[in-house]
PDB file of N, CA and C in Angstrom:
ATOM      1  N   UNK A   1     -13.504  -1.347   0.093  1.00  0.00           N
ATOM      2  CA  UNK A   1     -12.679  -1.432  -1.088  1.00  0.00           C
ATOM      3  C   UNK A   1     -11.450  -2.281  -0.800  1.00  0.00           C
ATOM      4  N   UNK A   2     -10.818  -2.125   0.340  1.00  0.00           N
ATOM      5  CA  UNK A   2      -9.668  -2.897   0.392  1.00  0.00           C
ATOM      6  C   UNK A   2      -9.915  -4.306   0.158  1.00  0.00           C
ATOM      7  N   UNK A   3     -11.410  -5.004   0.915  1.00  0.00           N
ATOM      8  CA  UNK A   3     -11.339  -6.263   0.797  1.00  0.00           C
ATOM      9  C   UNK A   3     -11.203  -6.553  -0.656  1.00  0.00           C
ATOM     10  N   UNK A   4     -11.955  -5.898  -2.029  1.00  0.00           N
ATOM     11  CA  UNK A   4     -11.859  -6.068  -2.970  1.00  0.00           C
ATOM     12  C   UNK A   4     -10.465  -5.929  -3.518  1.00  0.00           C
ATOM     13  N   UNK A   5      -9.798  -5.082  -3.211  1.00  0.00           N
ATOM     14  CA  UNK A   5      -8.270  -5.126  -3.825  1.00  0.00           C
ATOM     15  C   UNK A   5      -7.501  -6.614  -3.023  1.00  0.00           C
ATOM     16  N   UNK A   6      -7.530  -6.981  -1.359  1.00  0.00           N
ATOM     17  CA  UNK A   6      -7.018  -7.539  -1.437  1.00  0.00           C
ATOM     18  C   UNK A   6      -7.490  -9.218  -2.047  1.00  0.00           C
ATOM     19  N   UNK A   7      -8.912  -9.573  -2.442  1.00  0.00           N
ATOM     20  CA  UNK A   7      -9.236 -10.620  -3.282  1.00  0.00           C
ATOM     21  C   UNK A   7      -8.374 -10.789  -4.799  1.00  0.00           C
ATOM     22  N   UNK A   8      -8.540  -9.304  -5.022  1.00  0.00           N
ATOM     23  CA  UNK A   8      -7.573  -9.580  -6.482  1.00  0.00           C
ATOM     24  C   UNK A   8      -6.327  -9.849  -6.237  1.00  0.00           C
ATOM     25  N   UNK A   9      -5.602  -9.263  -5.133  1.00  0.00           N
ATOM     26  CA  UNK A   9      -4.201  -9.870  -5.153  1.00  0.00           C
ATOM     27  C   UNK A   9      -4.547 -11.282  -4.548  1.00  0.00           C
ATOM     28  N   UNK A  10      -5.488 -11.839  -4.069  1.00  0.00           N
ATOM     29  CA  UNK A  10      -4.987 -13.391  -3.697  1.00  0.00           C
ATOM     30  C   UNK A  10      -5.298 -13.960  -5.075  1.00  0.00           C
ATOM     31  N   UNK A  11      -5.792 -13.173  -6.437  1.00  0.00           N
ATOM     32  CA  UNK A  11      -5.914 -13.869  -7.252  1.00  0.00           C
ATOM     33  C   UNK A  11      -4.254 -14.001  -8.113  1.00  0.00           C
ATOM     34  N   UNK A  12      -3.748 -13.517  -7.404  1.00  0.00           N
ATOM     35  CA  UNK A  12      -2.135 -13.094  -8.525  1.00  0.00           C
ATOM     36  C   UNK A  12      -1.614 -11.966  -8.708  1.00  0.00           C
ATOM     37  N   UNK A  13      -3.067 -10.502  -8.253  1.00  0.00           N
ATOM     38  CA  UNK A  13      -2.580  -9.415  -9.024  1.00  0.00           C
ATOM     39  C   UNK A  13      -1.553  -9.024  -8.269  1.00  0.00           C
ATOM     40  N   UNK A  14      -0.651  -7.772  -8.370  1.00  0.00           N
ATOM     41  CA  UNK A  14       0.134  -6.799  -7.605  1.00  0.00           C
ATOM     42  C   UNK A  14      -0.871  -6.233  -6.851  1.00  0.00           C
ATOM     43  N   UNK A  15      -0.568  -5.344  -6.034  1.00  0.00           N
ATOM     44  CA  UNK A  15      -1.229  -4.570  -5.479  1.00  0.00           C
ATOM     45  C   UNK A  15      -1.534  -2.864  -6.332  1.00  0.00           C
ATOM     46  N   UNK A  16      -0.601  -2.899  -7.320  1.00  0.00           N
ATOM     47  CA  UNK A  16      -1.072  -1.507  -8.170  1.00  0.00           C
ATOM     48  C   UNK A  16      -2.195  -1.970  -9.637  1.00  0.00           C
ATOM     49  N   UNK A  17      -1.645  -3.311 -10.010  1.00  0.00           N
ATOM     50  CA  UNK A  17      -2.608  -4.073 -11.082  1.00  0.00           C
ATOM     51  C   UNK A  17      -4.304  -3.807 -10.449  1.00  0.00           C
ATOM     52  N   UNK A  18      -3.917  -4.456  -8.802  1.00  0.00           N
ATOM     53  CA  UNK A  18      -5.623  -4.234  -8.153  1.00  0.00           C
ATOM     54  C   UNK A  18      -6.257  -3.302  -8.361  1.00  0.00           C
ATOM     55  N   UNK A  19      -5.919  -1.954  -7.640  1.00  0.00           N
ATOM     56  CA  UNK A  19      -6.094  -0.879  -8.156  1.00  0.00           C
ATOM     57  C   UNK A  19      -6.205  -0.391  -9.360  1.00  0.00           C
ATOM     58  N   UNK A  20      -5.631  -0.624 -10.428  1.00  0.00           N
ATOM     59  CA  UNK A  20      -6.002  -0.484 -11.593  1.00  0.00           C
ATOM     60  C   UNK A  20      -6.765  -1.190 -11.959  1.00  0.00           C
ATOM     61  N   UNK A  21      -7.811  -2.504 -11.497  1.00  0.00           N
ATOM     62  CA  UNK A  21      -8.747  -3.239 -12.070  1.00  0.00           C
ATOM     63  C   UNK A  21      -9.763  -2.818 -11.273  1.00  0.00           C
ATOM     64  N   UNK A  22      -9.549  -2.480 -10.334  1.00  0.00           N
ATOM     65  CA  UNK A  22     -10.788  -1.542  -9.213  1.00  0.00           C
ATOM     66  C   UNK A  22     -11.247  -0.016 -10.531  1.00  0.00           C
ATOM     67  N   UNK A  23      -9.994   0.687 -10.824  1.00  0.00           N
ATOM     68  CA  UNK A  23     -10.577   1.808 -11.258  1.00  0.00           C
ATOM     69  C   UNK A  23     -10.880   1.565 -12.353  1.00  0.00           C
ATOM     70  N   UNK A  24     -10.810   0.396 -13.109  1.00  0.00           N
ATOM     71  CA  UNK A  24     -11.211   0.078 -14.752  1.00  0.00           C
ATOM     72  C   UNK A  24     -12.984  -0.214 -14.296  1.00  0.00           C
ATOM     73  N   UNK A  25     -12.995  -0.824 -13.227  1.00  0.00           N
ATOM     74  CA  UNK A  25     -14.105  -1.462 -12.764  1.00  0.00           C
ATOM     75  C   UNK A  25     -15.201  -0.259 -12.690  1.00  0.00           C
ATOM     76  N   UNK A  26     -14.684   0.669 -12.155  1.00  0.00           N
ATOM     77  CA  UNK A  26     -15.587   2.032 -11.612  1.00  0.00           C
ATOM     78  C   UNK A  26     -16.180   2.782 -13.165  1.00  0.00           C
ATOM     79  N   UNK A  27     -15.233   3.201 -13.598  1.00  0.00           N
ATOM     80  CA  UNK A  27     -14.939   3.672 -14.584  1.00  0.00           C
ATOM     81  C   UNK A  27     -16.029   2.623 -15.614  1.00  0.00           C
ATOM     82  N   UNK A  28     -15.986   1.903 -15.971  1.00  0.00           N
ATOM     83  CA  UNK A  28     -17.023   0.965 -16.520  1.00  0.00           C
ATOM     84  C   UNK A  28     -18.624   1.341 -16.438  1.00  0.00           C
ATOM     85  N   UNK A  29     -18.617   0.867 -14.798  1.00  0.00           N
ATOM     86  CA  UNK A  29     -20.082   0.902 -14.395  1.00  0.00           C
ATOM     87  C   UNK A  29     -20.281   2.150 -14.437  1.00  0.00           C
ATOM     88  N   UNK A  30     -19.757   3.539 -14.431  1.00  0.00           N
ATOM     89  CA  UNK A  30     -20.167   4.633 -14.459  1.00  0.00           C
ATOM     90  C   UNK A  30     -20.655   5.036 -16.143  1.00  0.00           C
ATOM     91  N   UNK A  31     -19.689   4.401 -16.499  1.00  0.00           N
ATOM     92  CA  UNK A  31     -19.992   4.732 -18.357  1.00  0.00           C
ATOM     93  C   UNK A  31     -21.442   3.893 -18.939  1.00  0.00           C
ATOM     94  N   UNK A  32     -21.692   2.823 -18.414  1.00  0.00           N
ATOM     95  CA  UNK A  32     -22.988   1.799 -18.516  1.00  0.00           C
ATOM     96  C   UNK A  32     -23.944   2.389 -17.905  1.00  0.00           C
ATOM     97  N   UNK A  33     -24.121   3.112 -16.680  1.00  0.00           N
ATOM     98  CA  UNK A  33     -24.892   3.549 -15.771  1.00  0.00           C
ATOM     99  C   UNK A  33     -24.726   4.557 -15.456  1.00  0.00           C
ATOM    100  N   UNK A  34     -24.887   5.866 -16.119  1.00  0.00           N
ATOM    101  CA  UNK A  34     -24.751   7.064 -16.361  1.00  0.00           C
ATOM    102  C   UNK A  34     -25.601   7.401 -15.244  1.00  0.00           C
ATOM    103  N   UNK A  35     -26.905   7.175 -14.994  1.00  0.00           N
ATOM    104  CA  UNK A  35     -27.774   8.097 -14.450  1.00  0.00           C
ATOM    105  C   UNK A  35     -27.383   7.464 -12.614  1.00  0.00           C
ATOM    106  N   UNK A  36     -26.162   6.245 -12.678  1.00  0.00           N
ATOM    107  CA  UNK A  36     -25.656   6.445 -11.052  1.00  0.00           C
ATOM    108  C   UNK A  36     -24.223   6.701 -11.076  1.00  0.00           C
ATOM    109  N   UNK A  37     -24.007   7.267 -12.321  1.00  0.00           N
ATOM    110  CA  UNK A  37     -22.465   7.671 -12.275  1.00  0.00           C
ATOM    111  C   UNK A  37     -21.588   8.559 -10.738  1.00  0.00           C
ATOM    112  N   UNK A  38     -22.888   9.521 -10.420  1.00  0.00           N
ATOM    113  CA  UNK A  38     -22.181  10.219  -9.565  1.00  0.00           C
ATOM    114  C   UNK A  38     -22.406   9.269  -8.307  1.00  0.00           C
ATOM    115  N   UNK A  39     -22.968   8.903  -8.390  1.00  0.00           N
ATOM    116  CA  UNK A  39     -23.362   7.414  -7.026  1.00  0.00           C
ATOM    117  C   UNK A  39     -21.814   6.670  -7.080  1.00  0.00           C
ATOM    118  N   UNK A  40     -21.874   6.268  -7.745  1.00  0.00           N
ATOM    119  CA  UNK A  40     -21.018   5.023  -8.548  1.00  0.00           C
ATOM    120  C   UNK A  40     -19.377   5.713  -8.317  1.00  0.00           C
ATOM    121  N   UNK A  41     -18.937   6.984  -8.414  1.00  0.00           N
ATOM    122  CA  UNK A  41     -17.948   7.573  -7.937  1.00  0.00           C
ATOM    123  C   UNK A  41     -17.787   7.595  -6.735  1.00  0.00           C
ATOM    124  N   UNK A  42     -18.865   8.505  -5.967  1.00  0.00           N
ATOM    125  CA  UNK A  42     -18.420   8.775  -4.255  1.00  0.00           C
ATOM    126  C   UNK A  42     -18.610   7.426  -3.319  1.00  0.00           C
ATOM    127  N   UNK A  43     -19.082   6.058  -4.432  1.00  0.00           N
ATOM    128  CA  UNK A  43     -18.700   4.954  -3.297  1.00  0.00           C
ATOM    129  C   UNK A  43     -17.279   4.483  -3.501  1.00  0.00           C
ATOM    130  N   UNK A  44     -16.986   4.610  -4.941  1.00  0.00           N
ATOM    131  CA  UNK A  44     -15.913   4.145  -4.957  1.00  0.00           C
ATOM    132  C   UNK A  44     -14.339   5.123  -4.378  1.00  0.00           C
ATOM    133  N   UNK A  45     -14.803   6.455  -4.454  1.00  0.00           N
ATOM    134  CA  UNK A  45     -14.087   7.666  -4.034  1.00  0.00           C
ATOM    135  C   UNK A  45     -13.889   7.581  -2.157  1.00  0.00           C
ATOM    136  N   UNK A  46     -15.044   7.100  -1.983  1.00  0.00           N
ATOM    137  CA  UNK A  46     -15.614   7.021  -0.097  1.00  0.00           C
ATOM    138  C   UNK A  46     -13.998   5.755   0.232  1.00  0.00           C
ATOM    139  N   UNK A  47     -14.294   4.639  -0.734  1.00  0.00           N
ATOM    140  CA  UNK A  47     -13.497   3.520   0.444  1.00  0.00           C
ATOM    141  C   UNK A  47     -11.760   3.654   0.001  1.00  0.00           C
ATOM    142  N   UNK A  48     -11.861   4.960  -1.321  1.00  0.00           N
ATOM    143  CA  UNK A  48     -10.424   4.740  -2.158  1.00  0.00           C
ATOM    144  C   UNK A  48      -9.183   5.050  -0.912  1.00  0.00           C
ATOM    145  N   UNK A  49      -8.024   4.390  -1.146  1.00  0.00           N
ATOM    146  CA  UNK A  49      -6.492   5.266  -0.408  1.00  0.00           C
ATOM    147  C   UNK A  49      -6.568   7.018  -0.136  1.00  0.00           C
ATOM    148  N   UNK A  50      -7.072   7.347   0.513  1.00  0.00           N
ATOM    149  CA  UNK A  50      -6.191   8.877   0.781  1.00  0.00           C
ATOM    150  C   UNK A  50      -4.870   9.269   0.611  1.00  0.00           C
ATOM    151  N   UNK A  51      -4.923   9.871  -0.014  1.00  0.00           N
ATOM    152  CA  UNK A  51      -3.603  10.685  -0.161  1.00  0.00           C
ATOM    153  C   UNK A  51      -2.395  10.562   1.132  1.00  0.00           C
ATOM    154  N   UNK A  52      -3.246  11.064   2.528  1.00  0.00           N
ATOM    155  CA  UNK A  52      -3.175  11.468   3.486  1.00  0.00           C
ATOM    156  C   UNK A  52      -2.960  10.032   4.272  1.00  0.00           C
ATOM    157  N   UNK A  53      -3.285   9.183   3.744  1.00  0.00           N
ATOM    158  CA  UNK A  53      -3.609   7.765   4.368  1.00  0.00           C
ATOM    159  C   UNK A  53      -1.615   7.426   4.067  1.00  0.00           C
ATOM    160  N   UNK A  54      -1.220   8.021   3.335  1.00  0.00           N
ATOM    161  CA  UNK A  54       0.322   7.532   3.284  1.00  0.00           C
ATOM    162  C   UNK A  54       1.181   7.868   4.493  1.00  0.00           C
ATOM    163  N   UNK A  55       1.914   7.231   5.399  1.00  0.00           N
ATOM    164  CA  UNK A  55       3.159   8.004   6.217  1.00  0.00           C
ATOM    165  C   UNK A  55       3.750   8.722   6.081  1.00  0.00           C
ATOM    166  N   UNK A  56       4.356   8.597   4.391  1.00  0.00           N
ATOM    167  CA  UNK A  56       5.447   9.304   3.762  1.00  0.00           C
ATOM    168  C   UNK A  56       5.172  10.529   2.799  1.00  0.00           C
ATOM    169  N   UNK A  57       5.773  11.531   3.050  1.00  0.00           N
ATOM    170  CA  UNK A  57       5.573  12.255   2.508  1.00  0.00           C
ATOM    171  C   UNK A  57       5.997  12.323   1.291  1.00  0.00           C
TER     172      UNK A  57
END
């Protein structure tokens, strides 16, 4: 996933725009492709930021 967020920012985006075009993206193919919706989540859920992945509390 990151490589995909960071392609969109070499396209211009921010780095929170990315993310928000990543989860518009998910969100999409899950609504089109119902019967791999739950597929279609835990890959995109598998490569997402952790919570935990932050330093800061």
């Amino acid at each position: 996933m990151q490589e995909l967020i960071d392609r969109l920012k070499a396209k211009g985006l921010t780095e929170q725009q990315a993310y928000d075009a990543v989860e518009v993206i998910k969100t999409f193919a899950a609504e089109k492709f119902p019967i791999f919706a739950g597929a279609i989540n835990k890959l995109f859920d598998k490569y997402s930021p952790k919570e935990d992945d932050d330093f800061m509390p």
